[in-house]
Protein backbone atom coordinates (compact mmCIF):
# COMPACT_ATOMS: atom_id res chain seq x y z
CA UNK A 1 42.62 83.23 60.31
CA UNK A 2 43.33 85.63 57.31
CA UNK A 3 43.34 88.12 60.03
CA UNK A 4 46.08 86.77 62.23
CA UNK A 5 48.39 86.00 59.60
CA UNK A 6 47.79 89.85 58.23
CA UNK A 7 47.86 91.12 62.61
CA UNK A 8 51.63 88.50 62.45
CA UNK A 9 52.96 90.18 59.02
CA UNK A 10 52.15 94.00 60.42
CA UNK A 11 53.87 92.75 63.99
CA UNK A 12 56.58 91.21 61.86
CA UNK A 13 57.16 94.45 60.13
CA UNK A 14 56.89 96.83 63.09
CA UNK A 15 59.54 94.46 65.31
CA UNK A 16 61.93 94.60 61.62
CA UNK A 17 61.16 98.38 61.63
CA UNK A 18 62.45 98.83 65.50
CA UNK A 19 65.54 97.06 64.81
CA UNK A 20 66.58 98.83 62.09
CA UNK A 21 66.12 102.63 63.90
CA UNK A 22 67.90 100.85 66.75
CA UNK A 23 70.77 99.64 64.85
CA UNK A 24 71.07 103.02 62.82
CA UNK A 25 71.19 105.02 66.36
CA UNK A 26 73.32 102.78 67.70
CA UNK A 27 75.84 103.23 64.38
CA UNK A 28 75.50 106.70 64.59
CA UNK A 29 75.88 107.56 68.54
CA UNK A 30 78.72 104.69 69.30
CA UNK A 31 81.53 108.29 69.26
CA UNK A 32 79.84 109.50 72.48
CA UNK A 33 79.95 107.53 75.91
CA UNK A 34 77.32 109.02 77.28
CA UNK A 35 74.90 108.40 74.22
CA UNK A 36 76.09 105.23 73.74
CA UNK A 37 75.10 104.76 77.36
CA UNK A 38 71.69 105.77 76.68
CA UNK A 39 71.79 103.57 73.50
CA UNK A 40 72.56 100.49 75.92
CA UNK A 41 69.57 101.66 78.10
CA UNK A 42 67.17 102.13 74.84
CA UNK A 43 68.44 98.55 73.77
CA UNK A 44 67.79 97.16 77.21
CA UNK A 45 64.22 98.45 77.04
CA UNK A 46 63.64 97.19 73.36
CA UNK A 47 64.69 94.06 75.09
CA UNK A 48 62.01 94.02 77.42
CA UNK A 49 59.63 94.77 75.55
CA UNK A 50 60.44 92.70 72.44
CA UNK A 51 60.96 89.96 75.26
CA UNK A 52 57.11 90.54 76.61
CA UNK A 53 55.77 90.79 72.71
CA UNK A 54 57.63 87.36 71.93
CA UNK A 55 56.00 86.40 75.36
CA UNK A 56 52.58 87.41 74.67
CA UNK A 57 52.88 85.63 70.60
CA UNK A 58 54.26 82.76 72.52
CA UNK A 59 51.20 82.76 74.34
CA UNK A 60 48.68 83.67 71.07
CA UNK A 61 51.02 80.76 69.44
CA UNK A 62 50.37 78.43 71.77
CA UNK A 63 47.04 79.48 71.81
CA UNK A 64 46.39 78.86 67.83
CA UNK A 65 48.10 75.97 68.08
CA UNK A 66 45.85 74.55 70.99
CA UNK A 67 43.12 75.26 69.22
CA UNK A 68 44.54 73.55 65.56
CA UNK A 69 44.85 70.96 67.42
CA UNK A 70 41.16 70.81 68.56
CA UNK A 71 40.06 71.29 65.13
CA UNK A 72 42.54 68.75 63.81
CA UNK A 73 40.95 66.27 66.35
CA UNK A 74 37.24 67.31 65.15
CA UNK A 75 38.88 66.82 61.63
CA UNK A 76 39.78 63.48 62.13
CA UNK A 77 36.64 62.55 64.29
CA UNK A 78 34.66 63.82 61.23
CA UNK A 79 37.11 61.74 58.73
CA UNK A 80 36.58 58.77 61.01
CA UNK A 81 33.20 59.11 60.57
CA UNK A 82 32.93 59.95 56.98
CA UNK A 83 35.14 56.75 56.51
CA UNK A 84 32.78 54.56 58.70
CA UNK A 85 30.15 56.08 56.63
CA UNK A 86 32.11 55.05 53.23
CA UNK A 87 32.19 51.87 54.35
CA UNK A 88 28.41 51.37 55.60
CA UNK A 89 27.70 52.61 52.22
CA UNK A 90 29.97 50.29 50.39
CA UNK A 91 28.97 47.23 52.66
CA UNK A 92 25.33 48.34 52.19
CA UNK A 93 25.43 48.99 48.22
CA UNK A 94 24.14 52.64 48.97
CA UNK A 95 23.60 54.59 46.25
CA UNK A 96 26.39 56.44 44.36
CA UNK A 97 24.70 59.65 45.17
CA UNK A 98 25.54 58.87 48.72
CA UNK A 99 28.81 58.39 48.04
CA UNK A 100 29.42 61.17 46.09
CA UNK A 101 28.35 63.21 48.87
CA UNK A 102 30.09 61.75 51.62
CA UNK A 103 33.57 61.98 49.54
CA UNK A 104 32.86 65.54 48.82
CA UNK A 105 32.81 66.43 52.45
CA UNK A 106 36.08 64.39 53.19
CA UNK A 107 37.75 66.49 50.16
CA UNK A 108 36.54 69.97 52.30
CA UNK A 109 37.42 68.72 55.60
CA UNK A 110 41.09 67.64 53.90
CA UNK A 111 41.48 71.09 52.30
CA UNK A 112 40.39 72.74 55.77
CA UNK A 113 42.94 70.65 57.35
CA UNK A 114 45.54 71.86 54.10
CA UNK A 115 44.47 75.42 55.17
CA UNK A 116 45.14 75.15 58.78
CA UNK A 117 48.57 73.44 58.56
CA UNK A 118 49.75 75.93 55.94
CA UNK A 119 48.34 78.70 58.68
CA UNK A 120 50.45 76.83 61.31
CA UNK A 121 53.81 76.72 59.21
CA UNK A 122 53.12 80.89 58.63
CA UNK A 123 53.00 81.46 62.25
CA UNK A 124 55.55 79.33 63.28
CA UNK A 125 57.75 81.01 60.69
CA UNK A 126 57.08 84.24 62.23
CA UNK A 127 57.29 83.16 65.63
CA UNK A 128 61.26 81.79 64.41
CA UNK A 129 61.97 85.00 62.88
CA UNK A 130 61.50 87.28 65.87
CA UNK A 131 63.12 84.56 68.03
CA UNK A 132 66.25 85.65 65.45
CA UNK A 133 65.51 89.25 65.90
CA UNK A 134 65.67 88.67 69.71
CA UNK A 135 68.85 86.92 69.47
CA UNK A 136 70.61 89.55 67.23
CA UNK A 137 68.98 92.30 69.37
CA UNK A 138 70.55 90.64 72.19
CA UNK A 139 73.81 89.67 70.95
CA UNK A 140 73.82 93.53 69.87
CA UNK A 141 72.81 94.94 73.54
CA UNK A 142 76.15 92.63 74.83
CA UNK A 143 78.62 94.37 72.44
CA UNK A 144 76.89 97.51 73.57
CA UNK A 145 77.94 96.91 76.90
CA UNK A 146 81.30 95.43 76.21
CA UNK A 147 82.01 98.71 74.35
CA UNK A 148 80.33 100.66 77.33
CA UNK A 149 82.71 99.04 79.75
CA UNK A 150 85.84 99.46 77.28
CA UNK A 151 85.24 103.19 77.02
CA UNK A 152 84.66 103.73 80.53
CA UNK A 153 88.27 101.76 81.11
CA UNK A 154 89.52 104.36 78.45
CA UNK A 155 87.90 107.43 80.51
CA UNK A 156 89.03 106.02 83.62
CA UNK A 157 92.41 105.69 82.06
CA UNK A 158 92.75 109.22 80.45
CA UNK A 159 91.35 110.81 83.68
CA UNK A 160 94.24 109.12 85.71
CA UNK A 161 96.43 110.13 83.06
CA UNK A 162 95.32 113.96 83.43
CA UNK A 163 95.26 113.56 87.00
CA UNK A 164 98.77 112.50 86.72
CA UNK A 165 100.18 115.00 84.59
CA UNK A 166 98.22 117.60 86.91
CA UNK A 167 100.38 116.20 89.34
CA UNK A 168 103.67 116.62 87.91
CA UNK A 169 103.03 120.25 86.78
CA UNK A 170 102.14 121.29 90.34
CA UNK A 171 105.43 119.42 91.15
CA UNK A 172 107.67 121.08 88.04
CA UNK A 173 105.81 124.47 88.95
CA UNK A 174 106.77 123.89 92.85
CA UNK A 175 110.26 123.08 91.92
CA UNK A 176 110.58 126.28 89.93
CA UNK A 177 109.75 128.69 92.61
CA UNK A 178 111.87 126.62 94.95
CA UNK A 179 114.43 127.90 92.28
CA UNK A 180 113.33 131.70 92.45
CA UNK A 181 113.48 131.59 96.33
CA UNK A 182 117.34 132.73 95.55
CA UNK A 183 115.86 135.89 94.45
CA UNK A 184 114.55 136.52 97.99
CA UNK A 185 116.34 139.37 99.78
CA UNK A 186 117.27 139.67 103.26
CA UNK A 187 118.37 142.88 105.49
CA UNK A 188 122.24 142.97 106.16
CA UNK A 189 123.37 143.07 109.33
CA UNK A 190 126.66 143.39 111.19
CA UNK A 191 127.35 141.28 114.26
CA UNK A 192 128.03 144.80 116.63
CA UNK A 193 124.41 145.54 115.16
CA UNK A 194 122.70 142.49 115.92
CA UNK A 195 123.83 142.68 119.57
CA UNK A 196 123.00 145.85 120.11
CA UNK A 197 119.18 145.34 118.79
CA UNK A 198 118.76 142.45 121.23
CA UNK A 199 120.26 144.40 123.98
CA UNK A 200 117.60 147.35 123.04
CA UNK A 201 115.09 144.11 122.94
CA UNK A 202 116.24 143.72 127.00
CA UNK A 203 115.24 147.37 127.43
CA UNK A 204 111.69 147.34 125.37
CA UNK A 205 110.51 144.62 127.60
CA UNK A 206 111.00 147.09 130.70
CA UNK A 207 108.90 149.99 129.33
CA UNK A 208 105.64 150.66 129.60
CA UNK A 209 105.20 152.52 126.51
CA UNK A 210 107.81 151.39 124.00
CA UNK A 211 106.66 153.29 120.80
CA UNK A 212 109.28 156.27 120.80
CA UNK A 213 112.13 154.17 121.22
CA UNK A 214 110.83 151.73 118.29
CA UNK A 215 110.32 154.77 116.55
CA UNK A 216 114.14 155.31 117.31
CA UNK A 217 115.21 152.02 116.64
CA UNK A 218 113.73 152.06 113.22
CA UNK A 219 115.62 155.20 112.18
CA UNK A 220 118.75 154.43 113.32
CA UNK A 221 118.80 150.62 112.14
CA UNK A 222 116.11 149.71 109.64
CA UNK A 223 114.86 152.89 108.12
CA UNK A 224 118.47 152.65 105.41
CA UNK A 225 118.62 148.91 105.16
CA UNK A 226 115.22 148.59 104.02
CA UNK A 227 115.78 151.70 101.38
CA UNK A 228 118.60 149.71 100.50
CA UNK A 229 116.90 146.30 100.21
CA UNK A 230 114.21 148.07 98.04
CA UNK A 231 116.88 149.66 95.60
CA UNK A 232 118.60 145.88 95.12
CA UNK A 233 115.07 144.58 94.59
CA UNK A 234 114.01 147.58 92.18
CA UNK A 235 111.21 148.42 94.27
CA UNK A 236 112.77 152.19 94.84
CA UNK A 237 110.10 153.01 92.43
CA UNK A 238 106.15 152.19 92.29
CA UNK A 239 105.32 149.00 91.41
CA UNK A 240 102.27 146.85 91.93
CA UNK A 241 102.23 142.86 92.64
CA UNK A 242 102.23 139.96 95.05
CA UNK A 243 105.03 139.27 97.08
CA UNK A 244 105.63 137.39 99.76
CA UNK A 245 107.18 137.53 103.80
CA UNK A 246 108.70 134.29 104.90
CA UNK A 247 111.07 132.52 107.51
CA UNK A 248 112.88 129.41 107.96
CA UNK A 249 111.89 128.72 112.01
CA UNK A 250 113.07 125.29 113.88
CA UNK A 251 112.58 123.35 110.11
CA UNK A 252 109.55 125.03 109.08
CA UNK A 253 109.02 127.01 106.40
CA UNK A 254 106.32 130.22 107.54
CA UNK A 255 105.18 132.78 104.96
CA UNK A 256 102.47 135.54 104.47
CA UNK A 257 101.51 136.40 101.38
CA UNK A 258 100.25 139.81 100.14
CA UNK A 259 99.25 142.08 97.46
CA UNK A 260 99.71 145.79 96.91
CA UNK A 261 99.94 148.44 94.42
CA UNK A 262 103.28 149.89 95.75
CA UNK A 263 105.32 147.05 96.88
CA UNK A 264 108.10 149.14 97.81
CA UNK A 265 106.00 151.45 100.38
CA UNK A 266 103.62 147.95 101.64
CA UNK A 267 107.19 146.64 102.54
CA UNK A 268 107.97 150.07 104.46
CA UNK A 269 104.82 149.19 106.40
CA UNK A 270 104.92 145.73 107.50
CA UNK A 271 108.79 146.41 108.73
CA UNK A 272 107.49 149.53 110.41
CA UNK A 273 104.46 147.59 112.34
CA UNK A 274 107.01 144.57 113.02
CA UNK A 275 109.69 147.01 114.49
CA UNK A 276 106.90 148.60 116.21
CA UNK A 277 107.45 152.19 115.33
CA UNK A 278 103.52 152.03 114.26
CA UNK A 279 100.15 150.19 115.31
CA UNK A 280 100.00 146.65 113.61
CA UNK A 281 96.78 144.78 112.79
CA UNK A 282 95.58 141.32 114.29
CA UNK A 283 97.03 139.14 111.74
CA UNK A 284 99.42 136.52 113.16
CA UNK A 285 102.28 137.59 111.25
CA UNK A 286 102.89 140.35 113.60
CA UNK A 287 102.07 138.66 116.96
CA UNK A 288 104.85 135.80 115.99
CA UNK A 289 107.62 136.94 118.11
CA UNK A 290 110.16 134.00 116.90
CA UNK A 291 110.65 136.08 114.26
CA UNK A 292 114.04 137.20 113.48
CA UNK A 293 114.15 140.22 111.26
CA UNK A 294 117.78 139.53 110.11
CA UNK A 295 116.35 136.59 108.91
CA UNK A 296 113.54 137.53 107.23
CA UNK A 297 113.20 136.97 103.48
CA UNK A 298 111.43 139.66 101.21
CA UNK A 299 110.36 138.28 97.99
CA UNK A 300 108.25 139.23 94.72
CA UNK A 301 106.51 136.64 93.79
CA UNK A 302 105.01 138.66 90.29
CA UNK A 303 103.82 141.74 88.97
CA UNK A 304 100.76 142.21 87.67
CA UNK A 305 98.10 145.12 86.98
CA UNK A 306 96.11 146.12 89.94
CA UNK A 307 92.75 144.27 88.18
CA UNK A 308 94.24 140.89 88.82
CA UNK A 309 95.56 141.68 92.42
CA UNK A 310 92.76 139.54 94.54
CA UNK A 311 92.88 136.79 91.98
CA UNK A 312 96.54 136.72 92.01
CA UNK A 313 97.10 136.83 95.72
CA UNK A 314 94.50 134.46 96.38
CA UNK A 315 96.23 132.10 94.06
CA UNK A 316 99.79 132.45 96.02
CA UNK A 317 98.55 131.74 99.71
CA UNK A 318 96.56 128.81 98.04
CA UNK A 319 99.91 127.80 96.91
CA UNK A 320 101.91 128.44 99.92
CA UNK A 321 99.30 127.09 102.13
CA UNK A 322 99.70 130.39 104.67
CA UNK A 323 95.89 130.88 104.56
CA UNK A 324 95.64 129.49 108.36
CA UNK A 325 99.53 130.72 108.84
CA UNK A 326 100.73 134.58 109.16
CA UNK A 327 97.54 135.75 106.75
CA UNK A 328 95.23 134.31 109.42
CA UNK A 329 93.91 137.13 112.01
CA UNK A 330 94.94 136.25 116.05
């Protein structure tokens, strides 16, 4: 019995022990979400298994108590009998020897019974104390979650917030370009010009090879406008960048987007290969014949150093969304 009560007080101390540490980590790790997440699932299994030890000394309790009970029966059986006894002797004028004896024996069966009763009140006592550790354990694991799920509304909250502001960045950052699109430069021509290029248009779909007179056309009409254009835009001189090709066309807005470390001469080029006066590549930008070269804008869109060219340009037809438009190949 000495050794249960010792086995209880060690228990006792070892459950006290565990809820300190967990109370300590729990004080110091409450800052982080995530550890305070793993705090609720430490608590949870503290829980369990403080809820299987209070099972199992339940169970021992139970047990003890059972068997108190049996020997508090045997006591009073034996009592009963010692009494009867007592009484024999008395009615039969036994000998005070007898007596002596007998009443001895009821004194150790009494203390036994003292003993066992004080053992009981020990135990249960312990068993009432962990049932209060349990509670507060508990009771702790529930704020635990209550902060959990007040923190993740916070997160959810800022992230929305971030989200949002995201948002309206992209939007101010949209609007602001909308603004520099009055920077974009277009080719001027006269009315006697623009009908004669669509009259030479007639006479380029009759030809079987129409390269000399684009050749032509480009010297006599774009070759100066484009200098021109380039002088306006300060391009005259080398400069590298991104810049970008676009076109208002029934409503919609169509753009390619490129890099190079001479704008001025890359702009040369693509007006060259859309006049036809050289080959063109398969992108779609030259194959979309809606496109009205008096209408055409030309537009920096930054300079930068020719180490951030591919980042940069990538960046701009993510932004103008022309990656399956004029930048895409036929």
């Amino acid at each position: 019995m000495v050794t249960l009560s010792i086995i209880l007080g060690v228990l006792s101390l070892i459950f006290a022990a565990v809820f300190i540490v967990l109370a300590v980590r729990i004080s110091q790790d409450k800052k982080a979400l995530r550890q305070k997440e793993q705090d609720r699932i430490l608590a949870e299994q503290e829980k369990c298994k403080l809820q299987e030890q209070l099972t199992n000394l339940q169970s021992t309790y139970n047990e003890q108590l059972t068997h108190y009970v049996e020997q508090l029966g045997e006591v009073q059986a034996k009592n009963t009998d010692l009494q009867i006894q007592l009484q024999a002797i008395d009615s039969n004028n036994d000998t005070i020897e007898a007596y002596t004896i007998a009443k001895a024996q009821l004194d150790d069966v009494m203390n036994a019974y003292n003993a066992l009763m004080v053992e009981y009140s020990t135990t249960r006592n312990d068993l009432d104390q962990l049932n209060e550790n349990y509670i507060s354990l508990t009771d702790t694991y529930n704020k635990l979650n209550v902060a959990n799920e007040v923190l993740t509304s916070a997160y959810t909250k800022i992230l929305n917030s971030c989200n949002s502001i995201s948002q309206l960045h992209h939007d101010a950052l949209v609007r602001s370009f909308d603004g520099y699109r009055g920077r974009a430069a277009k080719m001027d021509f006269t009315a006697r010009e623009r009908l004669e290029l669509g009259q030479l248009k007639e006479v380029l779909g009759l030809l079987s090879n129409p390269a000399p007179l684009n050749k032509a056309i480009y010297e006599m009409y774009y070759r100066d406008k484009i200098k021109t254009l380039l002088a306006e835009k300060g391009l005259d001189t080398r400069k590298s960048g991104i810049y970008r090709l676009w076109q208002n066309i029934d409503g919609i807005e169509y753009s390619y987007v490129g890099q190079s470390v001479d704008i001025g001469e890359r702009w040369i080029q693509h007006l060259k290969r859309l006049v036809g006066s050289e080959p063109a590549t398969g992108i779609k930008l030259y194959k979309d014949e809606r496109i009205d070269l008096a209408q055409l804008n030309w537009e920096v869109l930054e300079y930068c150093d020719q180490g951030l060219l591919n980042e940069r340009e990538k960046y701009w037809i993510g932004f103008y969304n022309c990656g399956a438009g004029w930048n895409s190949k036929v």
